[in-house]
C-alpha atoms as a PDB file:
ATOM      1  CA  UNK A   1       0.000   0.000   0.000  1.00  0.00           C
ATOM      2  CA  UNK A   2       1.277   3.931  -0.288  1.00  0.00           C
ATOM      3  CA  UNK A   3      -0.568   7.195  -0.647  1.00  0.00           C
ATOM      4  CA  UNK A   4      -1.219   7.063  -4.572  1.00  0.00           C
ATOM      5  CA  UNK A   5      -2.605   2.810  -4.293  1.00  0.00           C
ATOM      6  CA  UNK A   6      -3.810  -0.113  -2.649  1.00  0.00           C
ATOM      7  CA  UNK A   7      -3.022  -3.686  -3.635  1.00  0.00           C
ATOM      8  CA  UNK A   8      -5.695  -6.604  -3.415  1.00  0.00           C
ATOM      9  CA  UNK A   9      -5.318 -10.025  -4.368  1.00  0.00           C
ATOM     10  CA  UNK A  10      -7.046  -9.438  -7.539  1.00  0.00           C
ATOM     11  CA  UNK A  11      -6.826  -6.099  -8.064  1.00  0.00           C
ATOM     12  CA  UNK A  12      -4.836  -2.817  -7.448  1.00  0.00           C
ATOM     13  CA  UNK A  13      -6.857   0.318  -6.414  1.00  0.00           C
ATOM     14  CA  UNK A  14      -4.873   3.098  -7.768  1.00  0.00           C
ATOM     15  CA  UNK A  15      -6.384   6.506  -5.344  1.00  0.00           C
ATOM     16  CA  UNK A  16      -4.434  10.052  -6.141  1.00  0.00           C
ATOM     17  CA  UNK A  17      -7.141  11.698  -8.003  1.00  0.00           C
ATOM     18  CA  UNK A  18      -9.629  10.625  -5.434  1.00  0.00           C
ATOM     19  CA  UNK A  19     -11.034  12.982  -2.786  1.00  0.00           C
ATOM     20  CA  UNK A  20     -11.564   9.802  -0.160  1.00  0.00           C
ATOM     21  CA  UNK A  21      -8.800   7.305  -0.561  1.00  0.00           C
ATOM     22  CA  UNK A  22      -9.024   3.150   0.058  1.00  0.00           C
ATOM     23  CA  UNK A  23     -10.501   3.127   4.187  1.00  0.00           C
ATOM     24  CA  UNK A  24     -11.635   0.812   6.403  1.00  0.00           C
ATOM     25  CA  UNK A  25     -15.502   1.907   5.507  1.00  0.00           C
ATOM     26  CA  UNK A  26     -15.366   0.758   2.187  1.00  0.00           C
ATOM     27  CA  UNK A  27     -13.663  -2.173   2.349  1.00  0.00           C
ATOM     28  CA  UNK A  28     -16.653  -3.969   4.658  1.00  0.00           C
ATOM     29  CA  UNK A  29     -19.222  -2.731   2.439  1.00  0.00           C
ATOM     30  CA  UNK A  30     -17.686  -4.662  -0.183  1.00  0.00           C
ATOM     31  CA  UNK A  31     -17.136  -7.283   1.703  1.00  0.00           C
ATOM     32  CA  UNK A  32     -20.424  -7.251   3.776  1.00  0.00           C
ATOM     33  CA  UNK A  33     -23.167  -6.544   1.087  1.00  0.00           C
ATOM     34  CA  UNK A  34     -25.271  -8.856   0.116  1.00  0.00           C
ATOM     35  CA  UNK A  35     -27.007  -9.277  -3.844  1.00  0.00           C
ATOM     36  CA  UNK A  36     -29.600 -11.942  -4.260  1.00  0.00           C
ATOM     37  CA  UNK A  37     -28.927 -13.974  -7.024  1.00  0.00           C
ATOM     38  CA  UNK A  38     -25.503 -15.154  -9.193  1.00  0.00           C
ATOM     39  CA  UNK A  39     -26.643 -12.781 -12.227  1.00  0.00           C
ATOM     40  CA  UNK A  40     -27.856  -9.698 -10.754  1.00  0.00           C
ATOM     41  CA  UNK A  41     -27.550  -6.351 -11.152  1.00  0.00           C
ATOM     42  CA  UNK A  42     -25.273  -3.875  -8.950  1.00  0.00           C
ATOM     43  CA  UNK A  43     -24.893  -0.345  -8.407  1.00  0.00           C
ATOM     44  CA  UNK A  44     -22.549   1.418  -6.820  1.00  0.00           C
ATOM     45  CA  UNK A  45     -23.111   4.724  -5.309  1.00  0.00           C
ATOM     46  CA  UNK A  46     -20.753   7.057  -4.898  1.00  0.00           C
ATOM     47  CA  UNK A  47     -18.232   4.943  -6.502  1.00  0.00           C
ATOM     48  CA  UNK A  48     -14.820   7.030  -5.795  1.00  0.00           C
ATOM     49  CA  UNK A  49     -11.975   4.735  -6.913  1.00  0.00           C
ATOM     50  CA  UNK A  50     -14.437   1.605  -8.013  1.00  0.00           C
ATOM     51  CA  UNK A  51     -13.463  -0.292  -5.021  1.00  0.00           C
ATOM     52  CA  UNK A  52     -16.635  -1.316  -3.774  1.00  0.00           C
ATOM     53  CA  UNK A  53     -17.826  -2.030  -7.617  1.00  0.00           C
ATOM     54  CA  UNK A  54     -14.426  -4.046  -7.689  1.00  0.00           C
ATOM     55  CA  UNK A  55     -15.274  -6.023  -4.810  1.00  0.00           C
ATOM     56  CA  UNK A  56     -18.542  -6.894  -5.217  1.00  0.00           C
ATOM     57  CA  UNK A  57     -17.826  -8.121  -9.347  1.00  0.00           C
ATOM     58  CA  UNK A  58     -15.090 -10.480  -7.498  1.00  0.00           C
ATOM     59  CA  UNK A  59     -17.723 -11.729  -5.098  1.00  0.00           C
ATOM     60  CA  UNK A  60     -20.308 -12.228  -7.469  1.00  0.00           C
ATOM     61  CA  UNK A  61     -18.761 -13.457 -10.831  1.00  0.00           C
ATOM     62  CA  UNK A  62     -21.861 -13.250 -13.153  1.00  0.00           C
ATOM     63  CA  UNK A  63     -23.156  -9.868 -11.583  1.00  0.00           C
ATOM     64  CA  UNK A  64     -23.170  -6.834 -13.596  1.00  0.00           C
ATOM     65  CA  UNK A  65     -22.153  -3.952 -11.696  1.00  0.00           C
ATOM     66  CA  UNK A  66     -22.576   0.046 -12.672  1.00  0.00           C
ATOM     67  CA  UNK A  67     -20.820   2.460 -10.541  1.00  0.00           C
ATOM     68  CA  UNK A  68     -21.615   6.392 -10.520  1.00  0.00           C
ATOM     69  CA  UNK A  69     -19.871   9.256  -9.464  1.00  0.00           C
ATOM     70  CA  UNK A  70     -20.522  13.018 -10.315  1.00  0.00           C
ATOM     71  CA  UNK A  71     -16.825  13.745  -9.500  1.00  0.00           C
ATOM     72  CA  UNK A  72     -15.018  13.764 -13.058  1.00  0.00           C
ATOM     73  CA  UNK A  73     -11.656  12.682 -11.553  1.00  0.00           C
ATOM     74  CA  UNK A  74     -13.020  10.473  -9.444  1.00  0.00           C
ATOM     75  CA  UNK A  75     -15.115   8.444 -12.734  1.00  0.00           C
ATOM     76  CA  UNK A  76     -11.435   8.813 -14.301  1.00  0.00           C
ATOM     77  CA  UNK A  77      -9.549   7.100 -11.807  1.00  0.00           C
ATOM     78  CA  UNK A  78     -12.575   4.061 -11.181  1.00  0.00           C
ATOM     79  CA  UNK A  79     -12.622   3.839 -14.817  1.00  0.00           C
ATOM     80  CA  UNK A  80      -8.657   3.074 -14.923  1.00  0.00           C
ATOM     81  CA  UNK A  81      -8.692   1.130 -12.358  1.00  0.00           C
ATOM     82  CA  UNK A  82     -11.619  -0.810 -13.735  1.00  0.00           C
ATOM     83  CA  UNK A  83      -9.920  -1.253 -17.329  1.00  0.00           C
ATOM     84  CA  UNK A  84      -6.827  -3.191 -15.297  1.00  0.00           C
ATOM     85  CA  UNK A  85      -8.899  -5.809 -13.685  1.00  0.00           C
ATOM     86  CA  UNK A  86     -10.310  -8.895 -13.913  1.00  0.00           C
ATOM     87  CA  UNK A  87     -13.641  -7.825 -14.094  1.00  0.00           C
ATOM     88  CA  UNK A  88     -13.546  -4.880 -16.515  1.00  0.00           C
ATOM     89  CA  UNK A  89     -16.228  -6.536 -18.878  1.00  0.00           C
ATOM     90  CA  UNK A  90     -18.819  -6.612 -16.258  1.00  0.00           C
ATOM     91  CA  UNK A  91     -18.177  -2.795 -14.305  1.00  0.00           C
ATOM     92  CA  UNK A  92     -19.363   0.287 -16.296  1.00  0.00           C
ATOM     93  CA  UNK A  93     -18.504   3.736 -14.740  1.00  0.00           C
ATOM     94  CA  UNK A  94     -21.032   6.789 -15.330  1.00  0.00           C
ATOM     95  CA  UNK A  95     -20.047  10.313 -14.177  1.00  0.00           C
ATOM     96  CA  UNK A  96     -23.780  10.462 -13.425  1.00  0.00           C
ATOM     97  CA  UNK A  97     -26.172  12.611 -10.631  1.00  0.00           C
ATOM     98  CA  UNK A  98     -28.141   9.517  -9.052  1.00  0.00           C
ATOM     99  CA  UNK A  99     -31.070  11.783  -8.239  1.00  0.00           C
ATOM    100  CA  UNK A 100     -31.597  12.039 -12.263  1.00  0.00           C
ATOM    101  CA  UNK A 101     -29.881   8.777 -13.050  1.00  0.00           C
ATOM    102  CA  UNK A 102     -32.511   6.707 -15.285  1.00  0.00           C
ATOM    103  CA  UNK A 103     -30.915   3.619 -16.127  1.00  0.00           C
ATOM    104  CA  UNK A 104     -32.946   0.892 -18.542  1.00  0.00           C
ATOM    105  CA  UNK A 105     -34.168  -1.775 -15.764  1.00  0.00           C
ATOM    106  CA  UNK A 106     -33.852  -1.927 -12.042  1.00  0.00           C
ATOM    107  CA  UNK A 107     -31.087  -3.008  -9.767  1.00  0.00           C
ATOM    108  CA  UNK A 108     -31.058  -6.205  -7.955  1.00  0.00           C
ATOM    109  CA  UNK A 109     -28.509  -4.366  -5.174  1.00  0.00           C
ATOM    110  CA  UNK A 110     -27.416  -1.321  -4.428  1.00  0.00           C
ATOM    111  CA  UNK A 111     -24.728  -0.014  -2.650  1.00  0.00           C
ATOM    112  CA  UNK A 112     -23.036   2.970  -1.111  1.00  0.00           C
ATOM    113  CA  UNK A 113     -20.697   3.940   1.265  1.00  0.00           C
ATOM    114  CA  UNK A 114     -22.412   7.721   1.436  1.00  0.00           C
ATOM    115  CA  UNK A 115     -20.754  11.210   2.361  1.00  0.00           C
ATOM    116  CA  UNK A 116     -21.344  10.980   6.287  1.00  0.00           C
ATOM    117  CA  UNK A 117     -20.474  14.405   7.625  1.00  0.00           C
ATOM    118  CA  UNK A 118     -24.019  15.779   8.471  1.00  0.00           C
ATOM    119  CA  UNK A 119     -24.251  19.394   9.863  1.00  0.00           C
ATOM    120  CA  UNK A 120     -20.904  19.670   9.919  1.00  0.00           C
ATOM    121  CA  UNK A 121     -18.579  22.414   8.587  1.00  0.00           C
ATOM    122  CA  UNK A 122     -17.003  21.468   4.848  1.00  0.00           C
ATOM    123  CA  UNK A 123     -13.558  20.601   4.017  1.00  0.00           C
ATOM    124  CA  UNK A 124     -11.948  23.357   1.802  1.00  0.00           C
ATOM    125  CA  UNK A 125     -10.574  21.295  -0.446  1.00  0.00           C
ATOM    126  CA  UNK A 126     -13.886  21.197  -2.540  1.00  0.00           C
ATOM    127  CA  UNK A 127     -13.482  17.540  -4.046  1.00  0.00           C
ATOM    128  CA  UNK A 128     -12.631  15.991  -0.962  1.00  0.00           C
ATOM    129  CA  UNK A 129     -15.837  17.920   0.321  1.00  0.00           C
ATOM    130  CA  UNK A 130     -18.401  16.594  -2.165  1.00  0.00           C
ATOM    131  CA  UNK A 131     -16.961  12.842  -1.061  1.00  0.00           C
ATOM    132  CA  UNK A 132     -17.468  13.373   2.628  1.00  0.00           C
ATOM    133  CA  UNK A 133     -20.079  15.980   3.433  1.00  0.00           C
ATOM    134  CA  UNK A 134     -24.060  15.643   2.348  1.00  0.00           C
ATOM    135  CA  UNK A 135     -24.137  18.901   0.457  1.00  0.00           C
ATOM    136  CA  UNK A 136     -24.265  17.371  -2.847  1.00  0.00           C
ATOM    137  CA  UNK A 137     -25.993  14.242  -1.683  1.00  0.00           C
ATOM    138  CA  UNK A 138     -28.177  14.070   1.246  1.00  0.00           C
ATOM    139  CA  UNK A 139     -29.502  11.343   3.021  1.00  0.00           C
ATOM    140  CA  UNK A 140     -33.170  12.194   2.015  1.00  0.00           C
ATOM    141  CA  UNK A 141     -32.115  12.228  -1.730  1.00  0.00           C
ATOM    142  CA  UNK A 142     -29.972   9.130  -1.373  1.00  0.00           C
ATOM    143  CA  UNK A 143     -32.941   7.190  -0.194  1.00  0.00           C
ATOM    144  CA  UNK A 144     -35.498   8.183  -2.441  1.00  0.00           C
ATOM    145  CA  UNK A 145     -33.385   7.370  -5.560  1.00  0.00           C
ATOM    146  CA  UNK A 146     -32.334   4.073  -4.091  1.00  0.00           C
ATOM    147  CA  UNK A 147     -35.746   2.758  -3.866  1.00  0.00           C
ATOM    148  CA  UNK A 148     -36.531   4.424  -7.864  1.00  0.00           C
ATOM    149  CA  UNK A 149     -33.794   2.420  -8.497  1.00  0.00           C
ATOM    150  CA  UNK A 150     -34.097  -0.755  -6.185  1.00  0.00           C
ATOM    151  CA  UNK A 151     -36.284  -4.242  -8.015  1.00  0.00           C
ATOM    152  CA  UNK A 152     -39.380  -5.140  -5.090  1.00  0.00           C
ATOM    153  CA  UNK A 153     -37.191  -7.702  -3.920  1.00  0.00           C
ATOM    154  CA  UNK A 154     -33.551  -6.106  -4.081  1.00  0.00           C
ATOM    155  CA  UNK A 155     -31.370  -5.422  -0.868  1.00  0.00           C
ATOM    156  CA  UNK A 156     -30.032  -2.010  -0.754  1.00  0.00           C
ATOM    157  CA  UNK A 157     -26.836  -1.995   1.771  1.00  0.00           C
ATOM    158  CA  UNK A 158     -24.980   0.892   3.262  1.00  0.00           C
ATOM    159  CA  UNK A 159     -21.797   1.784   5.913  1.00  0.00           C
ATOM    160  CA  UNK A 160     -22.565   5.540   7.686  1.00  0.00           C
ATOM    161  CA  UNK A 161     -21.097   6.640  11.286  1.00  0.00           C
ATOM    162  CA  UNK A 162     -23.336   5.020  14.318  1.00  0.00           C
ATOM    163  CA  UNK A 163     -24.225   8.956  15.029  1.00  0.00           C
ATOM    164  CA  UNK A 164     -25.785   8.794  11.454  1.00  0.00           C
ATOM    165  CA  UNK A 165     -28.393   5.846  11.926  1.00  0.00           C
ATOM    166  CA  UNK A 166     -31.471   7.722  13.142  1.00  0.00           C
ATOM    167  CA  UNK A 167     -31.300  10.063  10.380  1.00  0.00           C
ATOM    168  CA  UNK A 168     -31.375   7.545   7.492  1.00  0.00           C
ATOM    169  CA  UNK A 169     -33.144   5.569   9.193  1.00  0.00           C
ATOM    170  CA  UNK A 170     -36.134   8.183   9.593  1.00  0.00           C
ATOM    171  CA  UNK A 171     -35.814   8.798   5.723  1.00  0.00           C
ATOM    172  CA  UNK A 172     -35.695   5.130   4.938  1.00  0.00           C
ATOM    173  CA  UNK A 173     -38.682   4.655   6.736  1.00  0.00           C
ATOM    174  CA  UNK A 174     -40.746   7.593   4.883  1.00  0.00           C
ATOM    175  CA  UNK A 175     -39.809   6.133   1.529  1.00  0.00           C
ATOM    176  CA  UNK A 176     -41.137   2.566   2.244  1.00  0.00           C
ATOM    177  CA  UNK A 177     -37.886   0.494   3.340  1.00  0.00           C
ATOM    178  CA  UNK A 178     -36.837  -1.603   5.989  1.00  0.00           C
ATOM    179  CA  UNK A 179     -34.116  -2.543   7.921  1.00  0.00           C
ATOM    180  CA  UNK A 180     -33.551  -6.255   7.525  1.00  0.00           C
ATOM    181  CA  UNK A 181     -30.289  -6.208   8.653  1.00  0.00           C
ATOM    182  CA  UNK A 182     -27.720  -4.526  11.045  1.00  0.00           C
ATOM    183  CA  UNK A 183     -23.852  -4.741  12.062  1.00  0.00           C
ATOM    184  CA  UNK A 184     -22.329  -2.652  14.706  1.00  0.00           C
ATOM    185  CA  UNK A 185     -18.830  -2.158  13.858  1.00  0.00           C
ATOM    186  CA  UNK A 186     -16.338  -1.346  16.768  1.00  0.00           C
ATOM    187  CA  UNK A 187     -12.698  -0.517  16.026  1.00  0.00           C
ATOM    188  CA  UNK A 188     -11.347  -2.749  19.282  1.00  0.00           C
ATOM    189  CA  UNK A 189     -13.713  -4.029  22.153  1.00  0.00           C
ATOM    190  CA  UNK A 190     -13.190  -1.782  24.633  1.00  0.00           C
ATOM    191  CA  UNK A 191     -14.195   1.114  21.881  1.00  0.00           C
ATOM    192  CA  UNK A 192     -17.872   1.873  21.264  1.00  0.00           C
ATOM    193  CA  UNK A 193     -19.589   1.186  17.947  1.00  0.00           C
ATOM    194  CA  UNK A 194     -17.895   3.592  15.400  1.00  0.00           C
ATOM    195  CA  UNK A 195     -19.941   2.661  11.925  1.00  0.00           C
ATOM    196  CA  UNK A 196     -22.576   0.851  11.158  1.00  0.00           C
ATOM    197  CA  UNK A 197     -23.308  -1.330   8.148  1.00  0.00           C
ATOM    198  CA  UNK A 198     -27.045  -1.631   7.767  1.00  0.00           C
ATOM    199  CA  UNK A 199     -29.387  -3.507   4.929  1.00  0.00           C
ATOM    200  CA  UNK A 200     -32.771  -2.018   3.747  1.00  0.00           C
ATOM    201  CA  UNK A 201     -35.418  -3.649   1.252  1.00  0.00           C
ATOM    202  CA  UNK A 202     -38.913  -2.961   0.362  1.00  0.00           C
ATOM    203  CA  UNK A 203     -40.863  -5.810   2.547  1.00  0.00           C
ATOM    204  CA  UNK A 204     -41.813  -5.676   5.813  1.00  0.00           C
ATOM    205  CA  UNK A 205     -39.902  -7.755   8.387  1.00  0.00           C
ATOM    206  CA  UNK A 206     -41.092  -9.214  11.737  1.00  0.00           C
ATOM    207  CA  UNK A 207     -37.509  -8.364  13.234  1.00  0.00           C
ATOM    208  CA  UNK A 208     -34.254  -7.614  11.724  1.00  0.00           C
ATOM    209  CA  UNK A 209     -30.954  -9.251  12.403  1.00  0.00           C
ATOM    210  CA  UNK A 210     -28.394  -7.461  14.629  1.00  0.00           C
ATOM    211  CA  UNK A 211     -24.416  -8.525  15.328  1.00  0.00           C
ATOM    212  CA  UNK A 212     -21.536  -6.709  16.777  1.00  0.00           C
ATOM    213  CA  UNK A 213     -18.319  -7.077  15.813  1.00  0.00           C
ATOM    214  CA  UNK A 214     -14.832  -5.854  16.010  1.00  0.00           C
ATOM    215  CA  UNK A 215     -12.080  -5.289  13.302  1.00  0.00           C
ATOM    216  CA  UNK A 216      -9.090  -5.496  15.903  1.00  0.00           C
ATOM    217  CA  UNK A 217      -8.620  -7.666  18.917  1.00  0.00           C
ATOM    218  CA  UNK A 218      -5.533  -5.723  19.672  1.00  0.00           C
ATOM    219  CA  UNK A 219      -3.686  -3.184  17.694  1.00  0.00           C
ATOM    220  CA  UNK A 220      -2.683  -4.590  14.456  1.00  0.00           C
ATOM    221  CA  UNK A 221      -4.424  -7.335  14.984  1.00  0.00           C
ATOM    222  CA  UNK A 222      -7.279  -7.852  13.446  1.00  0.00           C
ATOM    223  CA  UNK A 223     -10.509 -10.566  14.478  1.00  0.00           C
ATOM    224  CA  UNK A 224     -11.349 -13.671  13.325  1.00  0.00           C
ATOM    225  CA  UNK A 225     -14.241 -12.009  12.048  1.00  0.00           C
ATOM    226  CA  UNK A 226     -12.171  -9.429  10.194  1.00  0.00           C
ATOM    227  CA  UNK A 227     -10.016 -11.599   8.926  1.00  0.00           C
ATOM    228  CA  UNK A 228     -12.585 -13.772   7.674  1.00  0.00           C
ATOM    229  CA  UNK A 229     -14.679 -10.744   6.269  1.00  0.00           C
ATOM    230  CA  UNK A 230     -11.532  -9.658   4.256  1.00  0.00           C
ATOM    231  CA  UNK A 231      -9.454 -12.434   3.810  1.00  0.00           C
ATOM    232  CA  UNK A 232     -10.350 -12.921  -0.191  1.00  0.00           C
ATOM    233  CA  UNK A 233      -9.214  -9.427  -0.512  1.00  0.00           C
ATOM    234  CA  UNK A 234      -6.300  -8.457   1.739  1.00  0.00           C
ATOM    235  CA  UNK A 235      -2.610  -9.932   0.456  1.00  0.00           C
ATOM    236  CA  UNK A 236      -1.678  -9.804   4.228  1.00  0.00           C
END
């Protein structure tokens, strides 16, 4: 790994014209999410450097996958590093707005690790802004194009800061979804959740599934769970 990429096992994430580099949130999206069926279709949104588009075409060999991004650089970079992988015949990158984003059919999954810094002040470097804060994208508008977008019976999952839940949460309810599916991410056991990963879809459920788990036992050491989660994708 440096500053300018990030080597998988199948894939190299190259990340200098990206405002949000390769992180910890993306990574268990990828590996987390859930699509429900072998040939499905997946979008990505928010797609930044293609990772979690990567990721989920290496979990799901016969998916199709569409990432969008309305950062120019950004669609540049996921687009390159799509090209060089395995799996650039079934990943398309659109620099595209998904509140206006009107693709031919429905998606089977979606995905997105969203900006996450609500009501908070914006970064001045304006691309790395537009990836983190929800001036460009807001929960509200996130949610209402997912479930456009989203088949009756498609799973749309997310990763947003434990602080964050409520919120989306209120707006996923408005729209129609429902959570089917929670994990409470904690950096180390002693720390308290720091990021949730939470599944929505379009059917009522009589009571969603909840887990907690922890990416490091210790420092630099990460859980059997972690390790498990991650261990098609990390070389070490």
């Amino acid at each position: 790994m440096s500053n300018n990429y990030f080597e998988f096992k199948q894939f190299t994430v190259k990340q200098d014209r990206c405002g949000m580099k390769v992180g910890t949130d993306g990574t268990l999206l990828g590996a987390w999410a859930f699509a429900p069926a072998k040939r499905c279709r997946i979008l990505d949104i928010g797609t930044g450097t293609g990772l979690i588009a990567l990721m989920m075409a290496q979990r799901y060999p016969e998916a199709q996958i569409v990432g969008i991004d309305i950062d120019e650089a950004a669609v540049i970079q996921a687009t390159e590093n799509v090209s060089v992988s395995p799996f650039a015949d079934r990943i398309t990158i659109l620099q595209q707005d998904v509140a206006i984003y009107e693709p031919e059919e429905q998606f089977d999954a979606i995905v997105s690790n969203p900006p996450y810094f609500v009501d908070a002040l914006t970064c001045p470097n304006e691309q790395r802004s537009v990836a983190r804060h929800t001036v460009s994208l807001t929960y509200g508008t996130l949610i209402r194009s997912v479930y456009r977008l989203l088949k009756n019976d498609g799973y749309f999952s997310v990763v947003i800061p434990t602080e964050s839940r409520s919120k989306l949460e209120a707006c996923a309810r408005l729209e129609g979804f429902f959570v089917s599916k929670v994990c409470c991410i904690r950096t180390t056991p002693k720390k308290p959740s720091k990021r949730q990963l939470i599944e929505f879809i379009k059917t009522p459920v009589k009571e969603f599934v909840t887990s907690d788990k922890i990416i490091e036992n210790f420092p630099n050491v990460r859980s059997e769970w972690y390790q498990e989660l991650t261990n098609d994708f990390y070389i070490r």
